[in-house]
PDB file of N, CA and C in Angstrom:
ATOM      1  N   UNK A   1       0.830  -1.193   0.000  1.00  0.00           N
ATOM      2  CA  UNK A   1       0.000   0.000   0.000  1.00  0.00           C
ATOM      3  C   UNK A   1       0.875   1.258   0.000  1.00  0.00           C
ATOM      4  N   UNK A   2       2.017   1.168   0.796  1.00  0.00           N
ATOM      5  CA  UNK A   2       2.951   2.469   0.695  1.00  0.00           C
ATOM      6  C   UNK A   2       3.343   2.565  -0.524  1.00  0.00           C
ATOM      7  N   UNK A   3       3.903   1.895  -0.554  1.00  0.00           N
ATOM      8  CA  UNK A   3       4.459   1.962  -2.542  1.00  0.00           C
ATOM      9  C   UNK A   3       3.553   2.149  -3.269  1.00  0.00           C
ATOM     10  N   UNK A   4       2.329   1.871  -3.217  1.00  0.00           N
ATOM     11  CA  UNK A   4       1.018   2.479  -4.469  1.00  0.00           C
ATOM     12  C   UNK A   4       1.119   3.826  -3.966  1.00  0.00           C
ATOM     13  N   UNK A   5       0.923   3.934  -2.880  1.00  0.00           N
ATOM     14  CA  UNK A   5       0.629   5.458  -2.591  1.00  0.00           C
ATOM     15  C   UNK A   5       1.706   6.616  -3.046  1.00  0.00           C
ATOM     16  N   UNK A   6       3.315   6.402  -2.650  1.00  0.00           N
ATOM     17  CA  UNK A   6       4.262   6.541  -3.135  1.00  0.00           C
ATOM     18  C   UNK A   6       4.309   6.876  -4.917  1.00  0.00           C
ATOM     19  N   UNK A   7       4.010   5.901  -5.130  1.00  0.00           N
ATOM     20  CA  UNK A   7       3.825   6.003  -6.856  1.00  0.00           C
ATOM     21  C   UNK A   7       2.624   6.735  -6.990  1.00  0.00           C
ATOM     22  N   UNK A   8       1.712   7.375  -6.698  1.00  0.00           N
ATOM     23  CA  UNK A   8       0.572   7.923  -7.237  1.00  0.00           C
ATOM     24  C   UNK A   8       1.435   9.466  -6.869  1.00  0.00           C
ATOM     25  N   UNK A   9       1.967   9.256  -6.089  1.00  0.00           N
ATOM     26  CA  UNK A   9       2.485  10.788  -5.542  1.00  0.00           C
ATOM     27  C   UNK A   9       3.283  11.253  -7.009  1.00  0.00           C
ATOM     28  N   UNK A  10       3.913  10.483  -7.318  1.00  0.00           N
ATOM     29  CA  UNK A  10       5.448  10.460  -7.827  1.00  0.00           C
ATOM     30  C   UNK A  10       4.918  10.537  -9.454  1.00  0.00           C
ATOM     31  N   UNK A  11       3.652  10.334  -9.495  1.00  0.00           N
ATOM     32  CA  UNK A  11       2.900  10.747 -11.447  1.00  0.00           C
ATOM     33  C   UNK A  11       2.023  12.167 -10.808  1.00  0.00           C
ATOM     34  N   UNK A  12       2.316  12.710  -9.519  1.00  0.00           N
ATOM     35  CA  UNK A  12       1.723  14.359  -9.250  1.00  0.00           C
ATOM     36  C   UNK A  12       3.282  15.009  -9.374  1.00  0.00           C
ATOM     37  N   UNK A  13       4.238  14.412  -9.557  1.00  0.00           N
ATOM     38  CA  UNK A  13       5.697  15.209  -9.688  1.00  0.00           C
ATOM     39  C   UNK A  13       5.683  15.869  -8.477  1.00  0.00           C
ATOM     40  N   UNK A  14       5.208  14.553  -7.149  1.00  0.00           N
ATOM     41  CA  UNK A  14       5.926  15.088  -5.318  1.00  0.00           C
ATOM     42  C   UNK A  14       6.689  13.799  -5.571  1.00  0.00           C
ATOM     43  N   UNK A  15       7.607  13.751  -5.280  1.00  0.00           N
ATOM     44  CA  UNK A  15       8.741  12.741  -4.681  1.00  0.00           C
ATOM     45  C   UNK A  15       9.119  13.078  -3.202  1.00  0.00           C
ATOM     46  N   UNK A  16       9.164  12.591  -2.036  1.00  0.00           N
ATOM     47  CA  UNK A  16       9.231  12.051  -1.276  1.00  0.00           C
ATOM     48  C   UNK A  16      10.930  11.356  -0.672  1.00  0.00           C
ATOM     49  N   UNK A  17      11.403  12.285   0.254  1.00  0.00           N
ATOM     50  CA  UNK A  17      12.508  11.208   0.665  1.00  0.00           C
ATOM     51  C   UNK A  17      11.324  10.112   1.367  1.00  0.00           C
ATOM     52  N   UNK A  18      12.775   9.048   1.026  1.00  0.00           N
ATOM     53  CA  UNK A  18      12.174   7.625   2.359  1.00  0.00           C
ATOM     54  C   UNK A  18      12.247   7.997   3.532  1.00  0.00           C
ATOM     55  N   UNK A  19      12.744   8.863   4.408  1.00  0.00           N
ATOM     56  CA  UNK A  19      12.451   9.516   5.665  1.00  0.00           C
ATOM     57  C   UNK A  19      10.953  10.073   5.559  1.00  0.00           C
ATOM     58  N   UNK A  20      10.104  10.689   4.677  1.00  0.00           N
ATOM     59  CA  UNK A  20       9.346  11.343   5.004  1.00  0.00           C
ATOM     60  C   UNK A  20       7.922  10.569   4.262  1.00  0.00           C
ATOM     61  N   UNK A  21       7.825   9.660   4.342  1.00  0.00           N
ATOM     62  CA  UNK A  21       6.836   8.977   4.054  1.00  0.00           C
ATOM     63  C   UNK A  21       6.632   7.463   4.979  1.00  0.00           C
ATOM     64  N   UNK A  22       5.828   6.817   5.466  1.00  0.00           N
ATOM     65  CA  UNK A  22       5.769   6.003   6.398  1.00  0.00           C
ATOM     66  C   UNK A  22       4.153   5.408   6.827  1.00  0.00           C
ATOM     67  N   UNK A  23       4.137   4.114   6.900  1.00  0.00           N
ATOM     68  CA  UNK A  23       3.449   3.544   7.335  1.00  0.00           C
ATOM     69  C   UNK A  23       3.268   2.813   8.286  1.00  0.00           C
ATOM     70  N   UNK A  24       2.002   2.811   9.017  1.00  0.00           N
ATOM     71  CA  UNK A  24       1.671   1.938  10.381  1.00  0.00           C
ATOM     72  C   UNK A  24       1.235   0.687  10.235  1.00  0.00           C
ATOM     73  N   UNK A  25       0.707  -0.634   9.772  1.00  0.00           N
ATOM     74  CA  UNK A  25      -0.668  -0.840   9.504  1.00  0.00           C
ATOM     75  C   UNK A  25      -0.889  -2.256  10.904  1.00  0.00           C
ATOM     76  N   UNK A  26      -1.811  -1.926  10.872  1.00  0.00           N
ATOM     77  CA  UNK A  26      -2.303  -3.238  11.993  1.00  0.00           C
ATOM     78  C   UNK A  26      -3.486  -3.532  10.758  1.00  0.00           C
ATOM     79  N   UNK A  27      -3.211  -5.376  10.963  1.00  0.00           N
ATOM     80  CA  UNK A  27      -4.402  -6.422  10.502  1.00  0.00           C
ATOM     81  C   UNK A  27      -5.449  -7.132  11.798  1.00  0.00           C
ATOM     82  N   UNK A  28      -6.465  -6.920  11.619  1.00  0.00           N
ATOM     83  CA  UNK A  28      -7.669  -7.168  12.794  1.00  0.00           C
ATOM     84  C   UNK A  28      -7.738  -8.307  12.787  1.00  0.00           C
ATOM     85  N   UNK A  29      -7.658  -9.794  13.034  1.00  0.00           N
ATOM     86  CA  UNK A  29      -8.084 -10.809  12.871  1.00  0.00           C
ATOM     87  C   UNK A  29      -9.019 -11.217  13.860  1.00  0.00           C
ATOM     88  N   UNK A  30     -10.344 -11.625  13.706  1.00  0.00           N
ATOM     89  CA  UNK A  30     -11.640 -12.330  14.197  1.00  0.00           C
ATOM     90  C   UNK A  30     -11.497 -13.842  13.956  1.00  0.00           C
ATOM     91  N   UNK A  31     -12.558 -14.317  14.851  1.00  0.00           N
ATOM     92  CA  UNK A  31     -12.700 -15.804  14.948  1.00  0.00           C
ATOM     93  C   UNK A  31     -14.014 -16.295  14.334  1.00  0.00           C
ATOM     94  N   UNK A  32     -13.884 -16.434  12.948  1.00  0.00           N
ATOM     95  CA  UNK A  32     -15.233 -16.552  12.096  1.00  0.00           C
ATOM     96  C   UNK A  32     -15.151 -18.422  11.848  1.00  0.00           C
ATOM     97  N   UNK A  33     -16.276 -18.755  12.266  1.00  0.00           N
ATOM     98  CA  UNK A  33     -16.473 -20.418  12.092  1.00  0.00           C
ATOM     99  C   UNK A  33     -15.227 -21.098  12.339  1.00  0.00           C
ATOM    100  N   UNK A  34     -14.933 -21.192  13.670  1.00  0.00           N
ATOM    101  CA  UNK A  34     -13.907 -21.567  13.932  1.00  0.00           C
ATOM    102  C   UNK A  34     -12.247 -21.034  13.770  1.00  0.00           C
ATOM    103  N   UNK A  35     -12.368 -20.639  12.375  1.00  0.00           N
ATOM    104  CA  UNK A  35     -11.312 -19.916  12.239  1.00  0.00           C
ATOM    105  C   UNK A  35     -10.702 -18.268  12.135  1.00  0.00           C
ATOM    106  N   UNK A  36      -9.144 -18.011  12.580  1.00  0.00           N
ATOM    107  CA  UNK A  36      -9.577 -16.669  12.389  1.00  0.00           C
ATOM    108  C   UNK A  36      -9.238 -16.243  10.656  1.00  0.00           C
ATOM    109  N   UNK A  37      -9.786 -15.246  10.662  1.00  0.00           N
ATOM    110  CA  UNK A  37      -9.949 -14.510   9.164  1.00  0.00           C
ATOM    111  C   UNK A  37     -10.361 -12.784   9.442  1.00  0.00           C
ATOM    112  N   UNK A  38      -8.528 -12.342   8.273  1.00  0.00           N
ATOM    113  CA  UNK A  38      -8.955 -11.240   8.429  1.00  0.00           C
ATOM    114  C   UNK A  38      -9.864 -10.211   8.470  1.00  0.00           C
ATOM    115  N   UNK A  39     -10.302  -9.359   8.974  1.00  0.00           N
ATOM    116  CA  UNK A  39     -11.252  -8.725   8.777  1.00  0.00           C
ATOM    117  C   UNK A  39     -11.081  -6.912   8.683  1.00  0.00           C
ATOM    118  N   UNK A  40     -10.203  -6.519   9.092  1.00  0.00           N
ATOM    119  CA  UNK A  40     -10.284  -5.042   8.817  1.00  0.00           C
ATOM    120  C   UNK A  40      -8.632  -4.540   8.860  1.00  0.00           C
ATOM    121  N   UNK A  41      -8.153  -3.722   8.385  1.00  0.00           N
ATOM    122  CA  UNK A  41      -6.647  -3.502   8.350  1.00  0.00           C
ATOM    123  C   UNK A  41      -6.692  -2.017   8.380  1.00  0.00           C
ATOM    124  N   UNK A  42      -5.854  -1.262   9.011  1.00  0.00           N
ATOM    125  CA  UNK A  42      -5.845   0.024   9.321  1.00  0.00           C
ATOM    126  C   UNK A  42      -4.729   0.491   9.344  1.00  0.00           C
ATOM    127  N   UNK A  43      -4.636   0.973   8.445  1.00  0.00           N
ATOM    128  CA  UNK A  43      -3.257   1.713   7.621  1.00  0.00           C
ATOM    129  C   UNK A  43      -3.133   3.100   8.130  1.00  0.00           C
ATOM    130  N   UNK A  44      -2.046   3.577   9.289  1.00  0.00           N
ATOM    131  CA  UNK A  44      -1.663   5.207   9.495  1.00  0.00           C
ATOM    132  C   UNK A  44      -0.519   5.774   8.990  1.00  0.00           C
ATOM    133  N   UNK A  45      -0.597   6.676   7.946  1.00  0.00           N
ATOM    134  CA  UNK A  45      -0.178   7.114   7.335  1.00  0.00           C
ATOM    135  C   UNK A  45       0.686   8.593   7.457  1.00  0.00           C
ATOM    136  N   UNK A  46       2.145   8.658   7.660  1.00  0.00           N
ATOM    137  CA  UNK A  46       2.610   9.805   8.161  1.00  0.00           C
ATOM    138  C   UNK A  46       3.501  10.511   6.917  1.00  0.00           C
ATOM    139  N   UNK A  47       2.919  11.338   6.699  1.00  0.00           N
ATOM    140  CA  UNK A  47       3.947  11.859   5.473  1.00  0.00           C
ATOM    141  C   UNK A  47       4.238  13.325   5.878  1.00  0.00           C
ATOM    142  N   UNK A  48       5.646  14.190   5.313  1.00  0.00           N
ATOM    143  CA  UNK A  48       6.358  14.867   5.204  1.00  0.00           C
ATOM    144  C   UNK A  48       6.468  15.689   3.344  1.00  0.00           C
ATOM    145  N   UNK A  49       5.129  16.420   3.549  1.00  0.00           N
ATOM    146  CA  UNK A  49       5.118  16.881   2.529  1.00  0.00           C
ATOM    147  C   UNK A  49       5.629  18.158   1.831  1.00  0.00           C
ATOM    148  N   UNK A  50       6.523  18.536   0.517  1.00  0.00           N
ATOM    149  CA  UNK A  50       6.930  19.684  -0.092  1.00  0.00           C
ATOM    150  C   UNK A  50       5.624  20.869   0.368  1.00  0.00           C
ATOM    151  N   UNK A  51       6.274  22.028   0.838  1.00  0.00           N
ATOM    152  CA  UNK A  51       5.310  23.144   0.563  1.00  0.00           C
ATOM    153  C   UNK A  51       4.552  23.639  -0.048  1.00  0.00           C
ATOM    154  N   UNK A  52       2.968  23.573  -0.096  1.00  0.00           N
ATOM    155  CA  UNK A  52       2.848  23.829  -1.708  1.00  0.00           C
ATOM    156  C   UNK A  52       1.709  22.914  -1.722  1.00  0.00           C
ATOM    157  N   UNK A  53       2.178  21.504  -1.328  1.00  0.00           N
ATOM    158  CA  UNK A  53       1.319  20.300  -2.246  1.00  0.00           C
ATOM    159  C   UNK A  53       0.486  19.420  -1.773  1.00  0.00           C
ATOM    160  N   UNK A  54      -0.092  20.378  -0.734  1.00  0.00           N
ATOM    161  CA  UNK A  54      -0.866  19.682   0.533  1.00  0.00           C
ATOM    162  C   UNK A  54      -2.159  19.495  -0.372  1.00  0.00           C
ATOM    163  N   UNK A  55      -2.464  20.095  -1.254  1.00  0.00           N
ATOM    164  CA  UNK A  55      -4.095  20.204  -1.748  1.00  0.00           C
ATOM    165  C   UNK A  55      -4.175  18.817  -3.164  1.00  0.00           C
ATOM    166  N   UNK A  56      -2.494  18.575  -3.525  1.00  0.00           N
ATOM    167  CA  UNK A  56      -2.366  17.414  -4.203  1.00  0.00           C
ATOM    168  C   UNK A  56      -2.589  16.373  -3.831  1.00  0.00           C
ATOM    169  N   UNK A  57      -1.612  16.451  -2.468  1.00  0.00           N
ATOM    170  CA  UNK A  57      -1.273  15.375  -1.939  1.00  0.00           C
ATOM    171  C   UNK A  57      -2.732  14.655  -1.473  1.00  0.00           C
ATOM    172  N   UNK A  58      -3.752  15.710  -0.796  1.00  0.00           N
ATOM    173  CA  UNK A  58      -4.690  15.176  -0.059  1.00  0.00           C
ATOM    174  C   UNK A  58      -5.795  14.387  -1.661  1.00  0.00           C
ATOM    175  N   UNK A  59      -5.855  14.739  -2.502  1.00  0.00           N
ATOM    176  CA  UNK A  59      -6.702  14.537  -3.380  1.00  0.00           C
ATOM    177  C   UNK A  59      -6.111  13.218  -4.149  1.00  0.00           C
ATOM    178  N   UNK A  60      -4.873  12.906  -4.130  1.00  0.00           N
ATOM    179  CA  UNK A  60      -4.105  11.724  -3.734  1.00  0.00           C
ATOM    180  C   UNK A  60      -4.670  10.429  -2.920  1.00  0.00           C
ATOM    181  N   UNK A  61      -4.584  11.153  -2.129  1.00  0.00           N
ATOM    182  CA  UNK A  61      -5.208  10.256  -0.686  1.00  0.00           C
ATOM    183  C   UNK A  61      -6.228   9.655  -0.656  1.00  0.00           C
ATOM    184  N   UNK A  62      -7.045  10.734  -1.353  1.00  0.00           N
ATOM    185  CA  UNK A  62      -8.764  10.514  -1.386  1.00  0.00           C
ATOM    186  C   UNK A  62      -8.633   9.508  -2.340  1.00  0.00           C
ATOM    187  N   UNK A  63      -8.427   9.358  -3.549  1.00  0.00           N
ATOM    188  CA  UNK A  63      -7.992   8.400  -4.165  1.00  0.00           C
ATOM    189  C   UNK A  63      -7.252   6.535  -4.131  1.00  0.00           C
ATOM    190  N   UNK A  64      -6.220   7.227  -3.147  1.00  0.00           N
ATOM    191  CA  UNK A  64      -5.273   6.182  -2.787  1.00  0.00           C
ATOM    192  C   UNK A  64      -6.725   5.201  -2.181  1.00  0.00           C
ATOM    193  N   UNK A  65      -7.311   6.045  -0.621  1.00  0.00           N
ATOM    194  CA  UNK A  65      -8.172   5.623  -0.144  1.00  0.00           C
ATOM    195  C   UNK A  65      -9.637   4.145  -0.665  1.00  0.00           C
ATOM    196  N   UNK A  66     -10.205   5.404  -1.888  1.00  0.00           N
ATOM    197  CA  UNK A  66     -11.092   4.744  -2.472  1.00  0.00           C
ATOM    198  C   UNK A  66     -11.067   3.098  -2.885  1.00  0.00           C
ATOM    199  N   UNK A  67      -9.804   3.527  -3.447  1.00  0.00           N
ATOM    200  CA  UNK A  67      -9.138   1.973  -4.485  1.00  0.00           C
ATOM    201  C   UNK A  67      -9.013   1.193  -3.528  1.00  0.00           C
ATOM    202  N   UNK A  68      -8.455   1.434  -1.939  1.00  0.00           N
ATOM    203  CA  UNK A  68      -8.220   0.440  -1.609  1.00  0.00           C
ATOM    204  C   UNK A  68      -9.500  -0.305  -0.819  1.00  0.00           C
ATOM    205  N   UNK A  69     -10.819   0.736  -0.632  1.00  0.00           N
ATOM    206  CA  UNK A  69     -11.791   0.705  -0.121  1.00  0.00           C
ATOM    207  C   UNK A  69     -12.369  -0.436  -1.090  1.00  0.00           C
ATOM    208  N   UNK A  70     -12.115  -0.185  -2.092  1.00  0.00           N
ATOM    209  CA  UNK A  70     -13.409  -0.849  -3.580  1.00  0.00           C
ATOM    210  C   UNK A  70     -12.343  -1.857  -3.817  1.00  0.00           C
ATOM    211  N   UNK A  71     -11.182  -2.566  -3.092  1.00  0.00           N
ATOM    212  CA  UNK A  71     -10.667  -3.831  -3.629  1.00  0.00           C
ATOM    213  C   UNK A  71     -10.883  -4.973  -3.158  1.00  0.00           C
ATOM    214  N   UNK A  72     -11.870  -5.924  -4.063  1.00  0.00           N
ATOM    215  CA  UNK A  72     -12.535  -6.979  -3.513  1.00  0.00           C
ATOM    216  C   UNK A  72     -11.297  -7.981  -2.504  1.00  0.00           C
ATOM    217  N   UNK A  73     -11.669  -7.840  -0.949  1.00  0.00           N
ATOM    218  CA  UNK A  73     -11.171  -8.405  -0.455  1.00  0.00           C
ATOM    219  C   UNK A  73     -10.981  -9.346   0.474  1.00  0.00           C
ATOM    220  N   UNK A  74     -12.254 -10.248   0.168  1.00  0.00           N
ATOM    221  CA  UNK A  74     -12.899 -11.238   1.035  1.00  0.00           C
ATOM    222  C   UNK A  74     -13.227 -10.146   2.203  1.00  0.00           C
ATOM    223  N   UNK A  75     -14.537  -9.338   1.610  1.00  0.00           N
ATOM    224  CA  UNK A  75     -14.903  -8.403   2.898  1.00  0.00           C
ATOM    225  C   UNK A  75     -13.869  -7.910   3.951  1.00  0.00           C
ATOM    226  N   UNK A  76     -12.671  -7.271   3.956  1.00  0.00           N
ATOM    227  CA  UNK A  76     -11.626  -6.358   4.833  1.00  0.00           C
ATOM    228  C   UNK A  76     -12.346  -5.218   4.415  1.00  0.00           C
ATOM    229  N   UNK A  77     -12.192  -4.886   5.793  1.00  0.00           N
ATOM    230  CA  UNK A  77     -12.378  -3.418   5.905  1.00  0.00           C
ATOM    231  C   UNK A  77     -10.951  -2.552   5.861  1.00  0.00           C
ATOM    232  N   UNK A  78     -10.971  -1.262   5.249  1.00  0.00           N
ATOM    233  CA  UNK A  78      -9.954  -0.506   5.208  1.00  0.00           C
ATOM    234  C   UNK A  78     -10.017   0.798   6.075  1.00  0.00           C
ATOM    235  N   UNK A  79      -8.988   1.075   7.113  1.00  0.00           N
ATOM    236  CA  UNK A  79      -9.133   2.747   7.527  1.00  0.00           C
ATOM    237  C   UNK A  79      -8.080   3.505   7.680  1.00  0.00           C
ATOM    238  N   UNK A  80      -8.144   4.674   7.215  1.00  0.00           N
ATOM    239  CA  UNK A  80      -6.818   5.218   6.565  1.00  0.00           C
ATOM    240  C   UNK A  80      -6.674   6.384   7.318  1.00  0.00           C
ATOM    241  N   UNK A  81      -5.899   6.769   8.539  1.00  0.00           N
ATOM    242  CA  UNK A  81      -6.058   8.021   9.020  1.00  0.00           C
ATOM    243  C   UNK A  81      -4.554   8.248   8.511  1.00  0.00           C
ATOM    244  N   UNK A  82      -4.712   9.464   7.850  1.00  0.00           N
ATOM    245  CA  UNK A  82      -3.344  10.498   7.819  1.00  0.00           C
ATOM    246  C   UNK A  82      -2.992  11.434   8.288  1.00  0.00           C
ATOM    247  N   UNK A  83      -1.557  11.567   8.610  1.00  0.00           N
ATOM    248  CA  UNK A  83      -1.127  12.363   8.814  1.00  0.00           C
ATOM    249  C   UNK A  83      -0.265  13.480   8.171  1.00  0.00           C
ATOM    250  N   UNK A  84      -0.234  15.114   7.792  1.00  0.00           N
ATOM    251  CA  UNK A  84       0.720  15.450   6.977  1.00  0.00           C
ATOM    252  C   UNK A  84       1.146  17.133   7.734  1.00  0.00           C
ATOM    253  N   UNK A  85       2.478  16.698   7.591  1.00  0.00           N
ATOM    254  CA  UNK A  85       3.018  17.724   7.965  1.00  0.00           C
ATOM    255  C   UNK A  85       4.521  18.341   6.368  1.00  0.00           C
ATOM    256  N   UNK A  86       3.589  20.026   6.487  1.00  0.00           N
ATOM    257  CA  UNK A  86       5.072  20.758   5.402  1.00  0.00           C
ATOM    258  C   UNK A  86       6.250  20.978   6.070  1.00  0.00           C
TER     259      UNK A  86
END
């Protein structure tokens, strides 16, 4: 997921040191019919953005977000809190 996100940045012409981009993610696992199976994954997102490109970056996001919302994934839930600092 960092690296998609990374690359969506990087076709808005923001590049990103590897210091300033970063991910959290915890996977939820439940106990469905005996077994467990994922169920929701929650991705926190800390980026270090150029001056300027906060209104890119976020419309980015919204994006990044969606896709990963709408990717059939044996029902996971996705939640994406970000963070961005210029």
């Amino acid at each position: 997921m960092l690296g998609t996100l990374n690359g969506a940045l990087e076709v808005r012409e923001i590049r990103l040191d590897p210091d300033a981009i970063m991910a959290r993610v915890t996977g939820i696992n439940e106990i469905v019919d005996g077994l467990p199976v994922l169920t929701r994954v929650e991705i926190d997102y800390r980026l270090r953005i150029p001056k300027g490109t906060r209104e890119v970056v976020e419309r980015a996001l919204e994006r990044h977000a969606a896709a990963a919302s709408s990717t059939p994934s044996a029902g996971v839930a996705y939640r994406q809190p970000v963070s961005l600092a210029e």
